[in-house]
C-alpha atoms as a PDB file:
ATOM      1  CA  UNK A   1      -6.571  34.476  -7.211  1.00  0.00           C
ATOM      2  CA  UNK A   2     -10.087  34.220  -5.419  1.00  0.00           C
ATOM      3  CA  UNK A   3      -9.893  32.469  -2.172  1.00  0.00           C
ATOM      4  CA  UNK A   4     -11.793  29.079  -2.247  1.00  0.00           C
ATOM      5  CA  UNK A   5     -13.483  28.030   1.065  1.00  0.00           C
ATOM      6  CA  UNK A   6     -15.010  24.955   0.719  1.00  0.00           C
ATOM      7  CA  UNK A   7     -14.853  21.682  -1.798  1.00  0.00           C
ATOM      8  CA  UNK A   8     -16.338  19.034  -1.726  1.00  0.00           C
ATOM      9  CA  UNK A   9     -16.526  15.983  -3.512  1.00  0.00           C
ATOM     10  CA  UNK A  10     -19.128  13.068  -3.774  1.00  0.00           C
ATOM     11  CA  UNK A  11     -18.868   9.122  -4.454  1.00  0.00           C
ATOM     12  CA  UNK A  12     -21.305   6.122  -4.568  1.00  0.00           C
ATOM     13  CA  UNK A  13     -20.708   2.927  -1.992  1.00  0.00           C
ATOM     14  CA  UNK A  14     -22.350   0.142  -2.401  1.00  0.00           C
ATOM     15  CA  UNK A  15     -24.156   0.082   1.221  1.00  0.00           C
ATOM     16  CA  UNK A  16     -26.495   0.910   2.560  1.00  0.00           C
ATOM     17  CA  UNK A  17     -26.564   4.782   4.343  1.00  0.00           C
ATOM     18  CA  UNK A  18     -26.504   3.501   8.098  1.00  0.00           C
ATOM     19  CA  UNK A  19     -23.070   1.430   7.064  1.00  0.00           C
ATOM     20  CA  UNK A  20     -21.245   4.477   5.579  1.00  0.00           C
ATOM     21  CA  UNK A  21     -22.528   6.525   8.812  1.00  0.00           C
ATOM     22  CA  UNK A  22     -21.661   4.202  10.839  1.00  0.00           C
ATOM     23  CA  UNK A  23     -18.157   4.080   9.565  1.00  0.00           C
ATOM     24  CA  UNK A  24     -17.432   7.697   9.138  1.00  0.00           C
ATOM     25  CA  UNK A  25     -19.234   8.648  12.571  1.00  0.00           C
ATOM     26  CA  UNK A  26     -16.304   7.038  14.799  1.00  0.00           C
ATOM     27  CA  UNK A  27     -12.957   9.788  14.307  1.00  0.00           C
ATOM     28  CA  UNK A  28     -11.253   7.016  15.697  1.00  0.00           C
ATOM     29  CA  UNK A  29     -10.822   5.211  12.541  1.00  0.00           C
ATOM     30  CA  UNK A  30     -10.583   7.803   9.878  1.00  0.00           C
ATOM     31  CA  UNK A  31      -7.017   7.102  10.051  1.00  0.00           C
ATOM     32  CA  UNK A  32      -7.753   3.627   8.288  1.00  0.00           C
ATOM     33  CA  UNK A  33      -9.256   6.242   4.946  1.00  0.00           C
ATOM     34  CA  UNK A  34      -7.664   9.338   5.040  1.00  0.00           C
ATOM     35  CA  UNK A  35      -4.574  10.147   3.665  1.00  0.00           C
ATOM     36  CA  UNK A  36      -3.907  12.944   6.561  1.00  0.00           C
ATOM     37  CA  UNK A  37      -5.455  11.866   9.481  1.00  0.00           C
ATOM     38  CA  UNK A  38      -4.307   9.143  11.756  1.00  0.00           C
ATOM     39  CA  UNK A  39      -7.587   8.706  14.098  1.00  0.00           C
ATOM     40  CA  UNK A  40      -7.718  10.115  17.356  1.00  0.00           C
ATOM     41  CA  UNK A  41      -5.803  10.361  20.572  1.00  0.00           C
ATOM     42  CA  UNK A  42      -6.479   7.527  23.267  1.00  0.00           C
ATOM     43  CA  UNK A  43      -7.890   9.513  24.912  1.00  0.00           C
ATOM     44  CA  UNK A  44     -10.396  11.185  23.000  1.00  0.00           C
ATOM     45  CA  UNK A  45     -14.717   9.863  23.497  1.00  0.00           C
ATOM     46  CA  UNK A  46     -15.129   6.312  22.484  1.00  0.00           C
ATOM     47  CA  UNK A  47     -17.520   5.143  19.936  1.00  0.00           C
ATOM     48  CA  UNK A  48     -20.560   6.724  20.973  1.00  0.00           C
ATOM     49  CA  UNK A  49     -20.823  10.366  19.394  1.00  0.00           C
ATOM     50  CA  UNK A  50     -23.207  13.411  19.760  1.00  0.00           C
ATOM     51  CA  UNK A  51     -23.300  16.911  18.736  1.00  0.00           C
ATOM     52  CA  UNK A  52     -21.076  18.669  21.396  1.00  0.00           C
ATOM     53  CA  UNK A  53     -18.788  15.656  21.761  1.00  0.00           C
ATOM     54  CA  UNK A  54     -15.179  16.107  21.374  1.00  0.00           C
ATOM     55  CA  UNK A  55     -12.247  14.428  20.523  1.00  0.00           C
ATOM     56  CA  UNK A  56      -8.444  15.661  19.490  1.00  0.00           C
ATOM     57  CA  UNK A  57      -7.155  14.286  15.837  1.00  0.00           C
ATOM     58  CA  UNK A  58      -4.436  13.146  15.341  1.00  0.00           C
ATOM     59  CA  UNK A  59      -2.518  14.033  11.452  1.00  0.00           C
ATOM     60  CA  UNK A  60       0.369  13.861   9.653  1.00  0.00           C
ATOM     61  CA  UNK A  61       2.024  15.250   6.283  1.00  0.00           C
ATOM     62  CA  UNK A  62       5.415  13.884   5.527  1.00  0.00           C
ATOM     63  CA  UNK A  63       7.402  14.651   8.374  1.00  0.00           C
ATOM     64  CA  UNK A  64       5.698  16.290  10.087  1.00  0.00           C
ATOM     65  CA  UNK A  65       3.070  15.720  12.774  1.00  0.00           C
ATOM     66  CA  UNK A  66       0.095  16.986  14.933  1.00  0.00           C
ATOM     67  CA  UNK A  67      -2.752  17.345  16.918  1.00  0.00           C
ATOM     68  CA  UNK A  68      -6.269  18.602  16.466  1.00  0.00           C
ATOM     69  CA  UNK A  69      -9.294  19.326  18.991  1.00  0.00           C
ATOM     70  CA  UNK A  70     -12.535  18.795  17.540  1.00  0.00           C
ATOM     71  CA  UNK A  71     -16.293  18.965  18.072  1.00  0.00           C
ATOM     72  CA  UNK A  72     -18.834  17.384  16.649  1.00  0.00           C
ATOM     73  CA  UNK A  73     -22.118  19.273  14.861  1.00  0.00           C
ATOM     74  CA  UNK A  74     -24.074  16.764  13.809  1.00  0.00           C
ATOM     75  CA  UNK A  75     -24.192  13.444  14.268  1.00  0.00           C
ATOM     76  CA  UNK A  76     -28.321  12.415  12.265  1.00  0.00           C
ATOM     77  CA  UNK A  77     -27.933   8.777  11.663  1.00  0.00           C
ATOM     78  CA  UNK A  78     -27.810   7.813   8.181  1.00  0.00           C
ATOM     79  CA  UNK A  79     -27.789  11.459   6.949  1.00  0.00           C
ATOM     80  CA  UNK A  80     -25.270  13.285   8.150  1.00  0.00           C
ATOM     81  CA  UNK A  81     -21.729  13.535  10.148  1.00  0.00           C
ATOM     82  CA  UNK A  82     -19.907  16.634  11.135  1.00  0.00           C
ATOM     83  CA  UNK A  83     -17.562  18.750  13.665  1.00  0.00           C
ATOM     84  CA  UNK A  84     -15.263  21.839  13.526  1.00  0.00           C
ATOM     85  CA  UNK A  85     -11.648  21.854  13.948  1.00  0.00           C
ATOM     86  CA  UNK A  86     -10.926  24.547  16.790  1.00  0.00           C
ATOM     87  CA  UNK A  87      -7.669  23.949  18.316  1.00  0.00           C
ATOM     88  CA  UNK A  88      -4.597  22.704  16.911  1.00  0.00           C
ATOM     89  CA  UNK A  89      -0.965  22.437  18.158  1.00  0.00           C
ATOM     90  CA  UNK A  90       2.325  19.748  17.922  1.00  0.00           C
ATOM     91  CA  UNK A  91       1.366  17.385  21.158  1.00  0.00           C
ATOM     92  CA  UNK A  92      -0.993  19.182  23.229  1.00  0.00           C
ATOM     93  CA  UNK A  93      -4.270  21.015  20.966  1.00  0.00           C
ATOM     94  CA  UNK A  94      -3.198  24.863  22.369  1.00  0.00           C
ATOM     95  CA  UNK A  95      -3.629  27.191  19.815  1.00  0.00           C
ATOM     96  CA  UNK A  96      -7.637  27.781  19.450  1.00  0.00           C
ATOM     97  CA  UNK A  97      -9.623  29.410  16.803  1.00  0.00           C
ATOM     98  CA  UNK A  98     -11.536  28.236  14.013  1.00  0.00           C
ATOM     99  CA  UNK A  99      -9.796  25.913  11.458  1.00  0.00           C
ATOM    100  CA  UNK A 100     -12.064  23.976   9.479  1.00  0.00           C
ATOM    101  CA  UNK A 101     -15.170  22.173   9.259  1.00  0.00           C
ATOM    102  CA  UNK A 102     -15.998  18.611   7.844  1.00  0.00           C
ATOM    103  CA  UNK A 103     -19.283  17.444   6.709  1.00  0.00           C
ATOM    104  CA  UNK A 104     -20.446  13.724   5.476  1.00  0.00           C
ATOM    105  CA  UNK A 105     -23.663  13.482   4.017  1.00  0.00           C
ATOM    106  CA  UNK A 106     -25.280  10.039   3.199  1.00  0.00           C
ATOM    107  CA  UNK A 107     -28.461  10.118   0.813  1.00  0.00           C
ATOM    108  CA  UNK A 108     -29.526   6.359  -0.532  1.00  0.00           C
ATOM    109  CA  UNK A 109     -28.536   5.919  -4.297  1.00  0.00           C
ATOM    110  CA  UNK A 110     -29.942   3.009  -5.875  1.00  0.00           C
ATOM    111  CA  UNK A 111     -28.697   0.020  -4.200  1.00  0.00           C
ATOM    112  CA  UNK A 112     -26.155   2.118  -2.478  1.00  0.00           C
ATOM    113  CA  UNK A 113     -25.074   5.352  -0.860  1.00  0.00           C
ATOM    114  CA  UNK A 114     -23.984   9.030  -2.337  1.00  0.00           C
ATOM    115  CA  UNK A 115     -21.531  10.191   0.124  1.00  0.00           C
ATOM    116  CA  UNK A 116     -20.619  13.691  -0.155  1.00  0.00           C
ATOM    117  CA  UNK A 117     -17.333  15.072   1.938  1.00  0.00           C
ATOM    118  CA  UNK A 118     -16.790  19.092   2.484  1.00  0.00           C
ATOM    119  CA  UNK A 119     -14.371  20.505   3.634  1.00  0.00           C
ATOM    120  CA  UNK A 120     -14.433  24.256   4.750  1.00  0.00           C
ATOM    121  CA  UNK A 121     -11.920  26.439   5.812  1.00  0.00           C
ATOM    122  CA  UNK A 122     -13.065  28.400   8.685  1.00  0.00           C
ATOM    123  CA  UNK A 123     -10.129  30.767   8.384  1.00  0.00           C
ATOM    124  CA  UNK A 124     -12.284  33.677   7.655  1.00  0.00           C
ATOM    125  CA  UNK A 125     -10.189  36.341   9.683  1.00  0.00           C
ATOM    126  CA  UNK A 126      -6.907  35.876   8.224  1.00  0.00           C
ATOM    127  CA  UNK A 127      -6.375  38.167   5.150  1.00  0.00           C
ATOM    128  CA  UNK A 128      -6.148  36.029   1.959  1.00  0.00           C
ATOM    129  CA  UNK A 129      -2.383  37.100   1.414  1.00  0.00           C
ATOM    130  CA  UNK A 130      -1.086  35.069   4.694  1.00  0.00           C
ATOM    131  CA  UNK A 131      -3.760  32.492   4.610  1.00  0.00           C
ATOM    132  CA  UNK A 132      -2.339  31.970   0.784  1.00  0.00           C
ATOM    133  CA  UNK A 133       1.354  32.244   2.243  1.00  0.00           C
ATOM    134  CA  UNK A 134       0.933  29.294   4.608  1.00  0.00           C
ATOM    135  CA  UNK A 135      -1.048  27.204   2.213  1.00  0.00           C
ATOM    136  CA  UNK A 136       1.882  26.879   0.086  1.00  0.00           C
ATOM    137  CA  UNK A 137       4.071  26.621   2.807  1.00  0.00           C
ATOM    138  CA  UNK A 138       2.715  23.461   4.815  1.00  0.00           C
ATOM    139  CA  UNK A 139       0.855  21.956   1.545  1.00  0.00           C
ATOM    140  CA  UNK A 140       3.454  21.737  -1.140  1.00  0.00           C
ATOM    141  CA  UNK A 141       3.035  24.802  -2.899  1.00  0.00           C
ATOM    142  CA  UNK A 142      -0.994  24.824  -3.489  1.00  0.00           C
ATOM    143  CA  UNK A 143      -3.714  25.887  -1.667  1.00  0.00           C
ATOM    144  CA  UNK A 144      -5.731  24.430   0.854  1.00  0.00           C
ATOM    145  CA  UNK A 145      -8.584  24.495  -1.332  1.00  0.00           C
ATOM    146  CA  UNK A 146      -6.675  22.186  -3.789  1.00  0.00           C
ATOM    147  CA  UNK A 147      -4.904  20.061  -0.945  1.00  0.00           C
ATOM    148  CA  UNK A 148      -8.372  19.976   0.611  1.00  0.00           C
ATOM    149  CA  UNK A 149      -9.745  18.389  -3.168  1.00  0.00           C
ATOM    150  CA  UNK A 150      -6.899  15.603  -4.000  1.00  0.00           C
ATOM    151  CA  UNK A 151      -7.415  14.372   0.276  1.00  0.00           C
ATOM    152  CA  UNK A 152     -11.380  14.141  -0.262  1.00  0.00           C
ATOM    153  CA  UNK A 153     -10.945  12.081  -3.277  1.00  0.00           C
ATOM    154  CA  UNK A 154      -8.608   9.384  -1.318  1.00  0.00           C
ATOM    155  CA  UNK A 155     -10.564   9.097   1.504  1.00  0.00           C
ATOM    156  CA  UNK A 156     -13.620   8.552  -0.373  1.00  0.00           C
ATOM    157  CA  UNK A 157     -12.052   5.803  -2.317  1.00  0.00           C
ATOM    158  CA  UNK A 158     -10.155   4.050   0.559  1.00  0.00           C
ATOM    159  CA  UNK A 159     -13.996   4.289   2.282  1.00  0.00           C
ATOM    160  CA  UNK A 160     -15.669   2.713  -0.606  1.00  0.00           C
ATOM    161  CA  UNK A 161     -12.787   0.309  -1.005  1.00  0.00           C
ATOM    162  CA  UNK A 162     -13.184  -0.819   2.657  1.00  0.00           C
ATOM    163  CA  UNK A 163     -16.593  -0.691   2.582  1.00  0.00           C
ATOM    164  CA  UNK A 164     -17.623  -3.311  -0.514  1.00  0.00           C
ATOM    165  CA  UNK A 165     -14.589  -5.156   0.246  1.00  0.00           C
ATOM    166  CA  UNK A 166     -16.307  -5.837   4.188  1.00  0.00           C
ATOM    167  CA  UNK A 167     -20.116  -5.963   1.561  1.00  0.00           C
ATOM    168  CA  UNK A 168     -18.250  -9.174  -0.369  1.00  0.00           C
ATOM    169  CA  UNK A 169     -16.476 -11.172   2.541  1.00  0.00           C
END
């Protein structure tokens, strides 16, 4: 089986682009969309974010639980969110290398906005027989790739369900 490196998957909010950005652009509240992620550490940056800012993740699946370091790419208001995953480790973020990147894009739809989530696996050097190995070993059996797919569609539903529901009240 051909190694997949990055999915992505796209849905339409009803807000406007700044609102999703907005959203999405502080890590410390992913937690409140994604089905992995928990937000950040305390002390990771506060709300403010640039390219070369950096903050450590924090994630869980089932039991178990950990940390990620993080920087962030881009940060274009209204257009785009993004930053690697570099270091990763049970408390502390200790073991570096590349991991992953994650990319939001925000492009007006109508009365609304497209947003499109990727996910890449920046794995590159590990040979696809042990990168396929520990996929199925820390993701239930499947791949990152497909792991990747199911926790892009969640989050952007739990966004767009936040999102209107804030629109509305």
């Amino acid at each position: 089986m051909t190694r997949v490196f990055t999915v992505s998957g796209s849905i339409v909010i009803g807000v406007p682009p700044m609102t999703v950005y907005e959203a999405v652009s502080r890590p410390s509240d992913m937690g409140r969309w994604s089905p992995e992620n928990l937000g950040t550490t305390a002390e990771s940056s506060g709300e403010d974010v640039a390219p070369g800012t950096t903050f450590v993740g924090r994630n869980r699946r089932g039991r178990f639980r950990w940390v990620t370091r993080c920087t962030v790419t881009a940060a274009d208001p209204g257009r785009r969110f993004a930053f690697r995953v570099h270091a990763i480790g049970r408390t502390r973020p200790r073991l570096r290398g590349p991991i992953a990147t994650w990319e939001y894009r925000f492009e007006p739809a109508g009365e609304g906005t497209r947003v499109t989530e990727t996910w890449t696996d920046d794995r590159r050097a590990w040979p696809a027989f042990l990168a396929g190995a520990f996929d199925r070993l820390v993701t239930p059996g499947r791949t990152f790739a497909d792991f990747q797919t199911a926790n892009i569609d969640k989050t952007l539903r739990n966004l767009r369900r936040e999102l209107e529901q804030d629109r509305v009240v």
